[in-house]
Protein backbone atom coordinates (compact mmCIF):
# COMPACT_ATOMS: atom_id res chain seq x y z
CA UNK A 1 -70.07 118.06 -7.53
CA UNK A 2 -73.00 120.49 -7.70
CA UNK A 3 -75.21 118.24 -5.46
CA UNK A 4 -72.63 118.24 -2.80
CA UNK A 5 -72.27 121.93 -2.82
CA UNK A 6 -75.54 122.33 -2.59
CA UNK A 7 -76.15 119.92 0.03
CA UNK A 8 -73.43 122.40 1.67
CA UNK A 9 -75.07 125.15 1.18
CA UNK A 10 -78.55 124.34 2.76
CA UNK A 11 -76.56 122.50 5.95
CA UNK A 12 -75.39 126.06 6.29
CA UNK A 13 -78.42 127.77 5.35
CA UNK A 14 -80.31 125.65 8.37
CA UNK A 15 -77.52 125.62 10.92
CA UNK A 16 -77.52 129.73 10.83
CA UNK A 17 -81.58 129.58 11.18
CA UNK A 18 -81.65 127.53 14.23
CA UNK A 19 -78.67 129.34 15.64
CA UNK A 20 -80.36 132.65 15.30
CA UNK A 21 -84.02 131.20 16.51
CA UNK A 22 -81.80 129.49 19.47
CA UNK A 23 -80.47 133.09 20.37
CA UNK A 24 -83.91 134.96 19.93
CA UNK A 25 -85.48 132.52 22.34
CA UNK A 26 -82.62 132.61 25.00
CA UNK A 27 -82.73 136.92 24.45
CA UNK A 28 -86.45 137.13 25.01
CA UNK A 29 -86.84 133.89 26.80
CA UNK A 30 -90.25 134.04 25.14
CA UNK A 31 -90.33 130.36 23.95
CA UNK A 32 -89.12 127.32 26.44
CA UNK A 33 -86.51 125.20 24.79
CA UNK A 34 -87.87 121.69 25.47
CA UNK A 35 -88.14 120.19 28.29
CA UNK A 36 -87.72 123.09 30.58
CA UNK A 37 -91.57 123.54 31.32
CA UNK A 38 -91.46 119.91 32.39
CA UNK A 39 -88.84 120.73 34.57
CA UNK A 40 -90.72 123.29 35.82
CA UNK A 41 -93.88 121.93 36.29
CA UNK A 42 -92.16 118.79 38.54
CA UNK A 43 -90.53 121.18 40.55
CA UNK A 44 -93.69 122.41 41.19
CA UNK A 45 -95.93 119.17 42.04
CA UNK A 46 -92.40 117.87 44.06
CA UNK A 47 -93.22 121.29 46.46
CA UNK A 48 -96.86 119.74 46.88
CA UNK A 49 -97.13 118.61 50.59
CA UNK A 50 -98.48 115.10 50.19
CA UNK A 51 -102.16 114.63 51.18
CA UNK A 52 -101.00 111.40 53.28
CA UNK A 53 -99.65 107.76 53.19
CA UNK A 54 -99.19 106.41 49.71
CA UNK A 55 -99.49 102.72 48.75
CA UNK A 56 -95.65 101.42 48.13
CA UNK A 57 -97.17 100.01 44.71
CA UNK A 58 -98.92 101.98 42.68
CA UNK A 59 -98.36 105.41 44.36
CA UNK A 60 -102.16 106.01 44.89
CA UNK A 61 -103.17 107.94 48.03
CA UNK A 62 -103.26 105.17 50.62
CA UNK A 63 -106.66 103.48 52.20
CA UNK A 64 -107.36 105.33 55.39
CA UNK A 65 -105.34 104.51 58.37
CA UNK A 66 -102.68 102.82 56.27
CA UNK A 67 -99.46 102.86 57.89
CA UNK A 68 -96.43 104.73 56.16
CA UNK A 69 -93.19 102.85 55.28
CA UNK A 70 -94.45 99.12 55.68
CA UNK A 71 -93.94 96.68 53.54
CA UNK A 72 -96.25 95.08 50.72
CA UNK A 73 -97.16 91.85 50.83
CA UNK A 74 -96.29 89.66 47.49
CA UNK A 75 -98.07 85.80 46.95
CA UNK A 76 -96.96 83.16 44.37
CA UNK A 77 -100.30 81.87 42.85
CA UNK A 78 -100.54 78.62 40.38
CA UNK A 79 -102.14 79.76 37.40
CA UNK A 80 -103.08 75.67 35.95
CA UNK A 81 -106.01 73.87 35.07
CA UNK A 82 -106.04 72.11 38.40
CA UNK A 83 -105.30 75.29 40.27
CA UNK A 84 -108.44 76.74 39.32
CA UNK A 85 -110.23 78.54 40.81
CA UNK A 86 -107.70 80.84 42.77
CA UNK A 87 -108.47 83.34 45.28
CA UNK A 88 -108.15 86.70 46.64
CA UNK A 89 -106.72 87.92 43.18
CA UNK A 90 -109.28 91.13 42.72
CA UNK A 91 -108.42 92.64 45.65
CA UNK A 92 -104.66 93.08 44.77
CA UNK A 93 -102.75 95.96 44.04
CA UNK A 94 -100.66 94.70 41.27
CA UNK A 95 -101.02 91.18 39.65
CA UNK A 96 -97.60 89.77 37.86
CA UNK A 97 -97.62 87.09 34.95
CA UNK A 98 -94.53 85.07 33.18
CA UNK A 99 -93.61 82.07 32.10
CA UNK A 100 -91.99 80.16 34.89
CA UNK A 101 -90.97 77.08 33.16
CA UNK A 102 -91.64 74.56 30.52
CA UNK A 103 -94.45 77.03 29.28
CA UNK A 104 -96.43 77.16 32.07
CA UNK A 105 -97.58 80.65 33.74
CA UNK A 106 -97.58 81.64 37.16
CA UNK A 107 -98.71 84.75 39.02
CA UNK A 108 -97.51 87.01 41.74
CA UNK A 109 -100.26 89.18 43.56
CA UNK A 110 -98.69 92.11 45.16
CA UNK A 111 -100.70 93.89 48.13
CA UNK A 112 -99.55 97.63 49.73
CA UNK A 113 -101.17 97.03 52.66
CA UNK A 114 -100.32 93.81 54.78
CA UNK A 115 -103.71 93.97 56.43
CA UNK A 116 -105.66 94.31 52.78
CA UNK A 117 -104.35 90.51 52.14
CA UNK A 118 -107.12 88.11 51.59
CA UNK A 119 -107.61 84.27 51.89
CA UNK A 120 -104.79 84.05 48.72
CA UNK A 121 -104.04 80.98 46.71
CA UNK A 122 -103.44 77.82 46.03
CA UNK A 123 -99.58 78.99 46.81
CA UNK A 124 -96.86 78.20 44.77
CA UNK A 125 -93.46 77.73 44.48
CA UNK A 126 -91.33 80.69 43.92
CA UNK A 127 -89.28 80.52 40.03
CA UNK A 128 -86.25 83.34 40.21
CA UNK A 129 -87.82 85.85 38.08
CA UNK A 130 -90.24 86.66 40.38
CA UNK A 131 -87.94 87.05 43.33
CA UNK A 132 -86.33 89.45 41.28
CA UNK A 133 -89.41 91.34 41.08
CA UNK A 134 -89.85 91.03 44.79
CA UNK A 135 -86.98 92.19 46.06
CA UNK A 136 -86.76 95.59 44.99
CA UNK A 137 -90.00 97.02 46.20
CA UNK A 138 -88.97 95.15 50.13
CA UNK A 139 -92.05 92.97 50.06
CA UNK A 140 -93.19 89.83 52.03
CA UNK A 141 -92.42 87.22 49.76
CA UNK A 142 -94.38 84.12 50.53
CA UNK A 143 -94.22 81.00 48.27
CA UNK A 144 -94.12 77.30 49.14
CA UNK A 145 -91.00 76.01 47.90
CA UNK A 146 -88.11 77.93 44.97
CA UNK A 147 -86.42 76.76 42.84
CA UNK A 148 -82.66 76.98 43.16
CA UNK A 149 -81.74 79.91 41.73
CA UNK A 150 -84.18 81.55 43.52
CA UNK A 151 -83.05 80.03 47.31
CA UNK A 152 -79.76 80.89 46.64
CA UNK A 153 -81.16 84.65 45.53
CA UNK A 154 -82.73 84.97 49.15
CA UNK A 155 -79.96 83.38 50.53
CA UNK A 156 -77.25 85.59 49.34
CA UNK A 157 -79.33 88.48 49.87
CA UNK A 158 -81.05 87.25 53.40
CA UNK A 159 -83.99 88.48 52.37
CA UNK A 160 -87.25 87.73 54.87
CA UNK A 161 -89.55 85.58 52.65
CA UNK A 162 -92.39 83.30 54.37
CA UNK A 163 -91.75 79.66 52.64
CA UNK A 164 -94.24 77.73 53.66
């Protein structure tokens, strides 16, 4: 019985300190409660006029003369043995991995800037998970082949993909 009136007690004890710090703060508005000098500094960067066009990707300032509001370019790659070597992988702006199926990997090179897009490949077909990814940033899609899932995901969805 004691322990639970002293674990009373202290509850007490430490809900009437933090609800007098609480009011001090709000009274002198000395101290930030937290996350209000985030707010504040986002507000401040969102005011920031933008230096130019960014890349849809990664939201880095743009290569010069980039245009603003097109759409990235995204490239199924094998990623096999056989497929080896691929190209045009290091000049991408984001590069995608997962297991597609029975444990083998494939890749997705993303480009924000359709005339950035080198020689790319070998090309692959296109498993759903990586339409998935596709689709919400508005890119290109090209593949060569889907599976079905992933057909019937464009399909549905009439998204523009280059199969070819």
């Amino acid at each position: 019985m004691q322990k639970k009136a002293l674990a009373v007690l202290l509850a007490s004890v430490f809900l009437c300190l933090f609800a007098a710090c609480t009011q001090q703060q709000r009274a002198g508005n000395e101290i930030p409660l937290p996350g209000e000098e985030e707010t504040e500094q986002a507000a401040e960067l969102m005011a920031l006029p933008l230096a130019g066009a960014l890349n849809p990707l990664t939201g880095n300032p743009a290569i010069e003369g980039a245009v603003e509001g097109q759409r990235p370019v995204a490239v199924m790659v094998a990623n096999t043995q056989q497929s080896l070597p691929q190209r045009g992988l290091a000049g991408c702006d984001v590069l995608l991995e997962t297991v597609a199926e029975g444990g083998i990997t494939q890749l997705m090179a993303m480009y924000g800037d359709f005339r950035m897009v080198p020689q790319v490949g070998p090309v692959r077909s296109a498993p759903d998970q990586f339409v998935q990814f596709a689709i919400p940033s508005n890119a290109i899609f090209a593949h060569i082949g889907a599976t079905n899932y992933a057909k019937n995901l464009l399909n549905v969805l009439a998204y523009q993909d280059v199969d070819g």
